[in-house]
Protein backbone atom coordinates (compact mmCIF):
# COMPACT_ATOMS: atom_id res chain seq x y z
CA UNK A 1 165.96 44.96 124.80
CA UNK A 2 169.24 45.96 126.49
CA UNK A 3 168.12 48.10 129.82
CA UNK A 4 171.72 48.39 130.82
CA UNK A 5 172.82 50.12 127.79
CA UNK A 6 173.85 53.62 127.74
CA UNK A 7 170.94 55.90 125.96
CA UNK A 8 171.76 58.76 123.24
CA UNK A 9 168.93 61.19 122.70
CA UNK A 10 168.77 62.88 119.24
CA UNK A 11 167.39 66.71 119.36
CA UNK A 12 164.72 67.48 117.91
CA UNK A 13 165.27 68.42 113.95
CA UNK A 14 168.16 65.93 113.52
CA UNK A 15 166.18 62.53 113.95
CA UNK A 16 165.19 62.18 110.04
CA UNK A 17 168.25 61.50 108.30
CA UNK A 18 169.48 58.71 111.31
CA UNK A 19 165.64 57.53 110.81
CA UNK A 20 166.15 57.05 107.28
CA UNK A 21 169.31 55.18 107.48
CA UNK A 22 172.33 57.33 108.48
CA UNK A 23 174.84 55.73 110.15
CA UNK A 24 176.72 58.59 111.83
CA UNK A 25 175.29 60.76 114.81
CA UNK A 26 177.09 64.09 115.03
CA UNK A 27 177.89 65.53 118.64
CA UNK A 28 175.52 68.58 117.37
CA UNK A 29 172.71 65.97 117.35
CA UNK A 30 172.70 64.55 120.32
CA UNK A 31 170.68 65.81 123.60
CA UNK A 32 173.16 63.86 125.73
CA UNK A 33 173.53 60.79 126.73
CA UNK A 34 172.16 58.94 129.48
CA UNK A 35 173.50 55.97 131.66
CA UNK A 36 177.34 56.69 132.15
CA UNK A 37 178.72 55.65 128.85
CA UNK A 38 182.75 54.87 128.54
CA UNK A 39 184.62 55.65 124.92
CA UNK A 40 184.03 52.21 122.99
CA UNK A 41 180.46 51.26 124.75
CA UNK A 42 177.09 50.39 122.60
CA UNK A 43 174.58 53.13 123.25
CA UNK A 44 171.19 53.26 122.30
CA UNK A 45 170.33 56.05 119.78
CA UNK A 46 166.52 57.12 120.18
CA UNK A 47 164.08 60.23 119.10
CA UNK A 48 162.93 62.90 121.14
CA UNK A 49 159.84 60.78 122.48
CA UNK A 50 162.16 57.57 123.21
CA UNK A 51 160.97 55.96 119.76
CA UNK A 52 164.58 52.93 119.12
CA UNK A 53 166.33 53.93 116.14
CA UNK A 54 169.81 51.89 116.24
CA UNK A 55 172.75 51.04 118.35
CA UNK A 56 176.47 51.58 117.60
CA UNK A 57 179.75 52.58 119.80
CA UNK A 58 180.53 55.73 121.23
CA UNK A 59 183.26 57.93 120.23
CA UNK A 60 183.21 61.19 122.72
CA UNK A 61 185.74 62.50 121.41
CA UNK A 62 184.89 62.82 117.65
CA UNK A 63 182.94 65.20 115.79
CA UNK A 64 180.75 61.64 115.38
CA UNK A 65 179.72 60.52 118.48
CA UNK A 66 177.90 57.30 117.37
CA UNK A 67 178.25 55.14 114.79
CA UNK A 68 175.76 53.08 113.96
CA UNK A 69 175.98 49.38 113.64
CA UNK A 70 172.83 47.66 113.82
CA UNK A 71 169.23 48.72 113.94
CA UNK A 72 167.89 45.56 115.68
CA UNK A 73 167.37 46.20 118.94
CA UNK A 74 168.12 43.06 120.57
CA UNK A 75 171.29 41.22 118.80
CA UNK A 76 174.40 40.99 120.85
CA UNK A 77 177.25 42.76 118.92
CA UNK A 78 179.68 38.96 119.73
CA UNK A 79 181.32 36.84 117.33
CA UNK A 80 178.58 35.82 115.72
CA UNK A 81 177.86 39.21 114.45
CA UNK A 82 180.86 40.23 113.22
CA UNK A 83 181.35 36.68 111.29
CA UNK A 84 178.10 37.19 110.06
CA UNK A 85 178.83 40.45 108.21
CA UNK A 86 182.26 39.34 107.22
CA UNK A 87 181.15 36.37 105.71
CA UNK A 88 178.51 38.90 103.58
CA UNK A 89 181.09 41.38 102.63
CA UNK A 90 182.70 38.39 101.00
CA UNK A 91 179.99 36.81 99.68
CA UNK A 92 178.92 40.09 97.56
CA UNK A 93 182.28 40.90 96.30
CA UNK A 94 182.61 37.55 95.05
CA UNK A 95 178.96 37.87 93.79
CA UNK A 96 179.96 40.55 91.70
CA UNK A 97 182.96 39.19 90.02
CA UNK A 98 185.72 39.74 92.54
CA UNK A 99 188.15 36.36 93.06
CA UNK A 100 190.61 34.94 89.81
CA UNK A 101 192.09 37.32 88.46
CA UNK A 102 191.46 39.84 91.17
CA UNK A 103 192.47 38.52 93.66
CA UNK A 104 193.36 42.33 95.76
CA UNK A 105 190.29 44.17 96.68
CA UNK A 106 188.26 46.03 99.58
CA UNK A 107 187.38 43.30 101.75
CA UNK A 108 185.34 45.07 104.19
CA UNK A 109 184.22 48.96 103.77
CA UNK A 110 183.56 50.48 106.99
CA UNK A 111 179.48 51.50 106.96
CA UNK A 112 179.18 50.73 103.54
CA UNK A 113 179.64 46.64 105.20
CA UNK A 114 177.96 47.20 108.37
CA UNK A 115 180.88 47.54 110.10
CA UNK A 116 181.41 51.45 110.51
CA UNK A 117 185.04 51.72 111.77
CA UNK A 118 186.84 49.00 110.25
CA UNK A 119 188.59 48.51 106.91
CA UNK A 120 190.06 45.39 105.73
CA UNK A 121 192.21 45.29 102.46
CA UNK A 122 192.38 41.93 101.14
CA UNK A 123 196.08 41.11 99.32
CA UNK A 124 195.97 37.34 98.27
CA UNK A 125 196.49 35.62 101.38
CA UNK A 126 197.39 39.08 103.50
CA UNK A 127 194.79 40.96 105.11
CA UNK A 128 195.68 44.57 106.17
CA UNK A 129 193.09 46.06 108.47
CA UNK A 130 192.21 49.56 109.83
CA UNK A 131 190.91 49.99 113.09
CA UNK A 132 189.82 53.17 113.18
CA UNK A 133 187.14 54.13 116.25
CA UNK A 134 187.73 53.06 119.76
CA UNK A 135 184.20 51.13 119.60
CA UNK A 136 186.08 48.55 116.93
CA UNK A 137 189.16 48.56 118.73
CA UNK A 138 188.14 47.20 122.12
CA UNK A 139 186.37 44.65 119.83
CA UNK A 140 189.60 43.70 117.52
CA UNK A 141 190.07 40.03 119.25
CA UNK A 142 186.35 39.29 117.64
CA UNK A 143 187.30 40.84 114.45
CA UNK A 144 190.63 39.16 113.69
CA UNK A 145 188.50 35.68 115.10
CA UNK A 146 185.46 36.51 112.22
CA UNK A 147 188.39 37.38 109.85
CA UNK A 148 190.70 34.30 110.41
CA UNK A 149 187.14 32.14 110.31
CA UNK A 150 185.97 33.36 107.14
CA UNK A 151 188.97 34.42 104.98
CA UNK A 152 191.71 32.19 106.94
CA UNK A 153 194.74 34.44 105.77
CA UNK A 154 198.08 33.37 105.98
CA UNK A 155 198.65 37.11 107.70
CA UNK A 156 196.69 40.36 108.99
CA UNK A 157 198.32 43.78 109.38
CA UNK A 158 197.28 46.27 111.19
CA UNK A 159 197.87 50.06 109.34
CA UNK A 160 195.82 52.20 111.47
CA UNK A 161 196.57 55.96 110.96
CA UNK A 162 198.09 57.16 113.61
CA UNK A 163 195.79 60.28 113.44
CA UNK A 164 192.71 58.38 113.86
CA UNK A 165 194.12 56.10 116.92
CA UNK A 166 194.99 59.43 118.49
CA UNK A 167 191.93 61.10 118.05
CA UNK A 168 189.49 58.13 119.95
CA UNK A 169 192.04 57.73 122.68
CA UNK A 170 193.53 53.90 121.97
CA UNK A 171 197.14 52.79 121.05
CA UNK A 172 197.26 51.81 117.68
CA UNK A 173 198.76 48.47 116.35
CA UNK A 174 201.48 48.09 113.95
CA UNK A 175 202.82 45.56 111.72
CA UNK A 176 201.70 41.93 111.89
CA UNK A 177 199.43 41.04 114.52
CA UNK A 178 198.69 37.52 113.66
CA UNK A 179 200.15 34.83 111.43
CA UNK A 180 203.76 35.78 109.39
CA UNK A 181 204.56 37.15 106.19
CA UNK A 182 207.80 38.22 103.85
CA UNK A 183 206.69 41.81 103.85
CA UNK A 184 205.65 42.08 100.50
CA UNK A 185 202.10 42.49 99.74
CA UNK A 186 201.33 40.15 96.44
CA UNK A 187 198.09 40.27 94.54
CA UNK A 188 196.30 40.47 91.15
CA UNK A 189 194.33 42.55 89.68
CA UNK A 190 192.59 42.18 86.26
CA UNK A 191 195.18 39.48 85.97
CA UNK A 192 198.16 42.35 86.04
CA UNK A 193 200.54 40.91 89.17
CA UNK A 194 201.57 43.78 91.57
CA UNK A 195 204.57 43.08 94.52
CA UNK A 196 204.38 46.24 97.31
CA UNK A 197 207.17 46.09 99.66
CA UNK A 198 205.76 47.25 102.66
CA UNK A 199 208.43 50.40 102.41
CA UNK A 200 205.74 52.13 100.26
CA UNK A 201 203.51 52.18 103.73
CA UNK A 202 200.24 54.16 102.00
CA UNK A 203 197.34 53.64 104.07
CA UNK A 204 196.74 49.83 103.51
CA UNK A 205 199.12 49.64 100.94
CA UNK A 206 197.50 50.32 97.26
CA UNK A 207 194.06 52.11 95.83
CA UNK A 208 191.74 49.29 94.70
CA UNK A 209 188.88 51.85 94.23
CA UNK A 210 189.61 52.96 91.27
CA UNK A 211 190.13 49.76 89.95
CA UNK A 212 186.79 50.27 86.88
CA UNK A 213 188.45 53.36 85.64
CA UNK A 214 191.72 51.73 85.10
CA UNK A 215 189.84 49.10 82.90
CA UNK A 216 188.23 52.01 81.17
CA UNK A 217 191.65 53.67 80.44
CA UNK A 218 192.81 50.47 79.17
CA UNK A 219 190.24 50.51 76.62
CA UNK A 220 190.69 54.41 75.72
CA UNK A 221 194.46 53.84 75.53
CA UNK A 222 195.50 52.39 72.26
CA UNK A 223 198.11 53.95 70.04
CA UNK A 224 198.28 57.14 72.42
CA UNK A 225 200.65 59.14 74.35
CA UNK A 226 199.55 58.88 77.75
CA UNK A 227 200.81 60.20 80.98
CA UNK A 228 200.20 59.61 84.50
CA UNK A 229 200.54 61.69 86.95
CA UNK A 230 200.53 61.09 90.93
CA UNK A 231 200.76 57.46 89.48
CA UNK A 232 201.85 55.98 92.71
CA UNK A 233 203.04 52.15 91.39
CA UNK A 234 201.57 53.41 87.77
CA UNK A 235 198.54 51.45 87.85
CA UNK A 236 196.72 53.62 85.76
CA UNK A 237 199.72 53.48 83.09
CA UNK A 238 200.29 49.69 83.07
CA UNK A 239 196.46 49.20 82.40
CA UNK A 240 197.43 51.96 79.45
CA UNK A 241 200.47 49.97 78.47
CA UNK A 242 197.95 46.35 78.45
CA UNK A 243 195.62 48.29 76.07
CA UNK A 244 198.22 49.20 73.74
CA UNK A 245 199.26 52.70 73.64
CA UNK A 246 202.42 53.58 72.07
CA UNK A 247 204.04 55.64 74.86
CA UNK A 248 203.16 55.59 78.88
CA UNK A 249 205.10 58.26 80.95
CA UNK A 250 204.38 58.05 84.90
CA UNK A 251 205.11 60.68 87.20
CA UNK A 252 205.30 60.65 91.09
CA UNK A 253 207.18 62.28 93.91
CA UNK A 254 207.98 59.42 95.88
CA UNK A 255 210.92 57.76 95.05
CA UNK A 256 210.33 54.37 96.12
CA UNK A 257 206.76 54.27 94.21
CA UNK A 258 208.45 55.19 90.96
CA UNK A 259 211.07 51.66 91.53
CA UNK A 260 208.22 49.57 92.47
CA UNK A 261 206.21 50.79 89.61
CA UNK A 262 209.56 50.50 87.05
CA UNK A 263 209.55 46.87 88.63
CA UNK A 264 205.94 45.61 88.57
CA UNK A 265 205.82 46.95 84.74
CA UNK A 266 208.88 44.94 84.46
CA UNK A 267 207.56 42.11 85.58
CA UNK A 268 204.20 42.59 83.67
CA UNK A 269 206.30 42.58 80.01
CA UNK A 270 205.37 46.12 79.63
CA UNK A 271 208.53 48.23 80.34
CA UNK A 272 208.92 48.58 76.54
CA UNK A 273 206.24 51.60 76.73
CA UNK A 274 206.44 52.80 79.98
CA UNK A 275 208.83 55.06 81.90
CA UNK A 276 208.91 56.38 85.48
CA UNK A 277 210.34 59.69 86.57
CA UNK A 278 210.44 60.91 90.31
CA UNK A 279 208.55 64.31 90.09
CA UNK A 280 205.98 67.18 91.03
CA UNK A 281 203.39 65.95 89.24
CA UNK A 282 202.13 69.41 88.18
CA UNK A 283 205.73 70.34 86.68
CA UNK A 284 205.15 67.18 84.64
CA UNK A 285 201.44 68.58 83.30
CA UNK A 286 202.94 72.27 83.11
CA UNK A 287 205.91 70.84 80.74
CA UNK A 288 203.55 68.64 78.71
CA UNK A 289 201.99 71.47 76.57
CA UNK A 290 200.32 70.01 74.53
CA UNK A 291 201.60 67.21 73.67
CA UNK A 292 199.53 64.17 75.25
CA UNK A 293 196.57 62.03 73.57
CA UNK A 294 195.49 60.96 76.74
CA UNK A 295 196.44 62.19 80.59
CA UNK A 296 195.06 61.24 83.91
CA UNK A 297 194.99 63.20 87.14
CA UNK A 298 194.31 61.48 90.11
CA UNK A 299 195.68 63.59 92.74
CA UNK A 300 195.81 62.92 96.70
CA UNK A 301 193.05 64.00 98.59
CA UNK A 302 193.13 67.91 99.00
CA UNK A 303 190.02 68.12 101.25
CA UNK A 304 190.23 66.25 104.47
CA UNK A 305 187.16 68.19 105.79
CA UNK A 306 183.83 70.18 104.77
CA UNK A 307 186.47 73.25 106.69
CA UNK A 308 188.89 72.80 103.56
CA UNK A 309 186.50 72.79 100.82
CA UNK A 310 186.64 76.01 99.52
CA UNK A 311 190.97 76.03 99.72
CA UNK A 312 190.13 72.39 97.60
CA UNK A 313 188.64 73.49 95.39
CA UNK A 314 190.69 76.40 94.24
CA UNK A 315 193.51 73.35 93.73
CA UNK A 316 191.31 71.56 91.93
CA UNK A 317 190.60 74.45 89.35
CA UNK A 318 194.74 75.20 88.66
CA UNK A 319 195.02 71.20 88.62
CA UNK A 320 192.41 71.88 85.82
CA UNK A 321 194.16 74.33 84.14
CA UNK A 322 197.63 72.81 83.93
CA UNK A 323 195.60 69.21 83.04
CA UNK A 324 194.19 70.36 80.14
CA UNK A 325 197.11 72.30 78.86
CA UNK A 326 198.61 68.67 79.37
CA UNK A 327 196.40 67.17 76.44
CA UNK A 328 196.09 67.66 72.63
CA UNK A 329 193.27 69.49 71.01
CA UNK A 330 190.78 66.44 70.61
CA UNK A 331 192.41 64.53 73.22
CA UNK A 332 191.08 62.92 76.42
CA UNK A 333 191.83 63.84 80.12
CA UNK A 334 190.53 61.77 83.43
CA UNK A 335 190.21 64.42 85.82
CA UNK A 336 189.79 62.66 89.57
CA UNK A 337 189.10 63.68 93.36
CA UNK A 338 188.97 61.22 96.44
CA UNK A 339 187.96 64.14 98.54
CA UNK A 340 184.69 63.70 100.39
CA UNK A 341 184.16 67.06 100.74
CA UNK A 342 184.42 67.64 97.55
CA UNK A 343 181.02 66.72 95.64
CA UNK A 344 180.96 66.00 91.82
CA UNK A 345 179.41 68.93 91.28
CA UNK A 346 182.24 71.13 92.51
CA UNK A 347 184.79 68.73 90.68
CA UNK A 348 183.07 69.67 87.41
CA UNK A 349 182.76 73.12 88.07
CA UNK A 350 186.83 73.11 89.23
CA UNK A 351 187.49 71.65 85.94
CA UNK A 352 185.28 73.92 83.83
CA UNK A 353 187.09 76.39 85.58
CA UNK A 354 190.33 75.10 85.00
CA UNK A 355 189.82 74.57 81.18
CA UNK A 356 188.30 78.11 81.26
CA UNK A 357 192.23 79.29 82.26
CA UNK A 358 193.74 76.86 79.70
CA UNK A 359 192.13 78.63 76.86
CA UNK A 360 190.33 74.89 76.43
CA UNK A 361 187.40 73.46 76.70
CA UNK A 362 186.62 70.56 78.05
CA UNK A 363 183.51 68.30 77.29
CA UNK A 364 182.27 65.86 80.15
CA UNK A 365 181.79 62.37 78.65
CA UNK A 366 181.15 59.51 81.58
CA UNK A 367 181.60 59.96 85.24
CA UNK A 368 183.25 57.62 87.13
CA UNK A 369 182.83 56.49 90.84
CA UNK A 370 184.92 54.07 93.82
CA UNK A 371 184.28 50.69 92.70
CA UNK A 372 181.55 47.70 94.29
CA UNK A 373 183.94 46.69 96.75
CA UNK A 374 183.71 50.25 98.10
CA UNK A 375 179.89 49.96 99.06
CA UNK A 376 177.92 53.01 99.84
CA UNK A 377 174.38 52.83 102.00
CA UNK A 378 172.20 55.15 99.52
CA UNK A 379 171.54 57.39 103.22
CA UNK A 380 175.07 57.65 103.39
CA UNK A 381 175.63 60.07 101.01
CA UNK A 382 179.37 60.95 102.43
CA UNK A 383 180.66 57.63 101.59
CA UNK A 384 180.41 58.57 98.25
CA UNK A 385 184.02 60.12 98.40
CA UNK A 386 185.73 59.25 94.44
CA UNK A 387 184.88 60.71 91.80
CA UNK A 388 186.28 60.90 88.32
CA UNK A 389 185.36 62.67 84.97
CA UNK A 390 185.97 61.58 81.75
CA UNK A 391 186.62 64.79 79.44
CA UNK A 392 187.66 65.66 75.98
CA UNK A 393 189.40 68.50 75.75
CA UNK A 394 189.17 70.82 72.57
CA UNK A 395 191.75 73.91 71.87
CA UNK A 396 190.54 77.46 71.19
C-alpha cells in the first residue's frame, strides 16, 4: 500500500462505471480529496466505504480530475512501468501486422495503452509524442527513457497542443527534444511512401487511424471517378489511385497539404490520375452534382465536446446533403466523423438526414472504425471517437 498517497473519494452513484474499468474520474464524481494533493501527484481513487479501486495523476484543473493508470495497488509508477507498457504497446501492434510495409502507426494510445495522457506517433525512426496531462508531464524524463529503451529512435518530437498544456498548468515542449532529425517526417504505409515536412504541423503530423478504410477504398476504387475531399496529403485518393480508378480529384484548404500531397503522389507513380486543388471542400461536393462514382468525406472534427453536439450534428446533416448530391445514382459515398461526441448513431441519422435533403437515398453497407493501433478499453466507451459509413447512394 502507499499511506502517503493523496486519497480521492468517489460519491456515491458514480463508483460503478470506474469499478468496471473506466479510466477517467470526472470532478462531478469525486467527494474530495484527501491528503494535500499537488497538480501531477498519484492519488488513490476509492468507494464510498474506502473499498481501492485504482490510482492515476491528478489534474485539478480539468473537467477529469483523475486518470487512471493502474489498478494494482502497490506498483511504483518508475521506469519500469512505463517500459513495461511501452514495450506492450509495441509488442501488440506488431502482433497484429504492424512493421514492413507500415512502418507509420499509433505507437502508444493514451488509455487505450495504459498510459492515459500520452500519445506517441511512430514515423520510421521519428517518434512524435503528446504530452497531454500534467500527471505525464512531470513524468516525461521516464517516458522519453522507456521510449529511447524500447523503440531507440533516431528522434522524438514533442507536438503537444498548446490548448491542452494550458489547460493542466505546464509549459509545453516544442520541436525536438532528443536526438536530431532533417525535419521531414518519412514513413510507409501499406507500402505507399509519404515525406511530411514538418510545415504541415497537424497534431502529430498525419491520421494513421483511418488507415483500414483507406485499404477498403482501394479495393472499391477501380475504374471510378473519385473525389476526396478534406484530403489533407490525399491519402484516401492515392490508396484510390493504387486500386485503379480512372480519375482521383483531391480537395483541401490548406495550401501546403495540397503540394505535399501533389508530391507524395508524385513520388508514388500515381500523378497520372490524381489532381490536387486548394479549396472549401464543400464548394467542391456542391459543384460535383452528380457526377462522382465514388466520394469520401472525412471532415475535421466538428464536436470538440458533448456542449457542441447538437451544433455537430446539424453540420453533419448539410455535409450529408451536399455528399450525396456529390455521387451518381448507384454510386458509393464514405461518410466519416472523428468527433467523440458524436456517436454512430447520430452520424447515421445526420446522413439519413442529409440524403433526405438531397432528394437521395442512401443505403448503409459496412461501418468503419479507428484502426488496432488506436486501442479502446471496452469500459471506455469515449475512446471510441472515428467512425465511418459506407453508403450507396440511389437517386429519386
Amino acid at each position: 500500500m502507499h499511506p502517503s498517497e493523496p486519497i480521492l473519494r468517489l460519491k456515491p452513484g458514480h463508483v460503478q462505471p470506474v469499478w468496471a474499468g473506466h479510466p477517467w474520474v470526472f470532478a462531478q464524481a469525486s467527494d474530495g480529496v484527501r491528503g494535500g494533493a499537488t497538480p501531477g501527484d498519484v492519488v488513490r481513487v476509492e468507494d464510498p466505504r474506502g473499498n481501492f479501486l485504482g490510482r492515476g495523476f491528478f489534474s485539478p484543473k480539468s473537467a477529469i480530475v483523475v486518470r487512471i493508470i493502474t489498478r494494482d495497488a502497490e506498483m511504483p509508477l518508475d521506469a519500469a512501468f512505463f517500459r513495461a507498457r511501452i514495450q506492450a504497446a509495441l509488442m501488440r501492434r506488431e502482433t497484429l501486422g504492424l512493421g514492413g510495409d507500415t512502418d507509420g502507426y499509433r505507437l502508444v494510445h493514451s488509455e487505450g495503452d495504459g498510459l492515459p495522457g500520452l500519445i506517441v506517433d511512430r514515423f520510421r525512426d521519428v517518434l512524435v509524442v503528446q504530452l497531454l496531462t500534467v500527471g505525464m508531464k512531470l513524468r516525461e524524463a521516464l517516458v522519453l527513457e522507456a521510449l529511447t529503451d524500447v523503440v531507440g529512435p533516431k528522434a522524438i518530437v514533442d507536438r503537444t497542443p498548446e490548448a491542452a498544456a494550458k489547460l493542466e498548468g505546464f509549459t509545453r515542449g516544442e520541436g525536438v527534444i532528443r536526438g536530431a532529425y532533417d525535419g521531414d517526417l518519412v514513413f510507409r504505409e501499406r507500402g505507399l511512401e509519404f515525406r511530411l515536412p514538418k510545415e504541415l504541423g497537424q497534431k502529430t503530423g498525419y491520421y494513421f487511424d483511418q488507415r483500414g478504410l483507406r485499404a477498403r477504398v482501394e479495393s472499391l476504387a477501380k475504374g471510378k471517378r473519385v473525389l476526396d475531399a478534406y484530403s489533407y496529403v490525399g491519402s484516401f485518393g492515392l490508396a484510390a489511385a493504387r486500386g485503379g480508378a480512372r480519375e482521383v480529384h483531391s480537395v483541401d484548404d490548406s495550401a501546403i497539404a495540397i503540394e505535399v500531397g501533389a508530391t507524395i503522389a508524385r513520388e508514388n507513380k500515381l500523378d497520372s490520375v490524381m489532381s490536387f486543388a486548394k479549396n472549401d471542400a464543400r464548394n467542391a461536393l456542391r459543384d460535383a452534382h452528380g457526377s462522382y462514382d465514388l466520394v469520401i468525406c472525412d471532415p475535421p472534427r466538428l464536436a470538440p465536446s458533448k456542449a457542441n453536439r447538437e451544433q455537430a450534428q446539424k453540420a453533419y446533416a448539410e455535409l450529408g446533403k451536399l455528399a450525396t448530391s456529390a455521387v451518381k445514382p448507384g454510386g458509393l459515398l464514405v461518410f466519416c466523423s472523428c468527433s467523440a461526441a458524436v456517436d454512430l448513431h447520430a452520424l447515421t441519422r445526420s446522413l439519413a438526414i442529409g440524403a433526405q435533403r438531397s432528394n437521395t437515398t442512401a443505403v448503409v453497407l459496412e461501418r468503419h472504425f479507428q484502426g488496432f493501433d488506436h486501442p479502446v478499453g471496452a469500459a471506455f466507451p469515449e475512446g471510441l471517437y472515428l467512425k465511418a459509413l459506407l453508403a450507396e447512394v440511389t437517386h429519386r
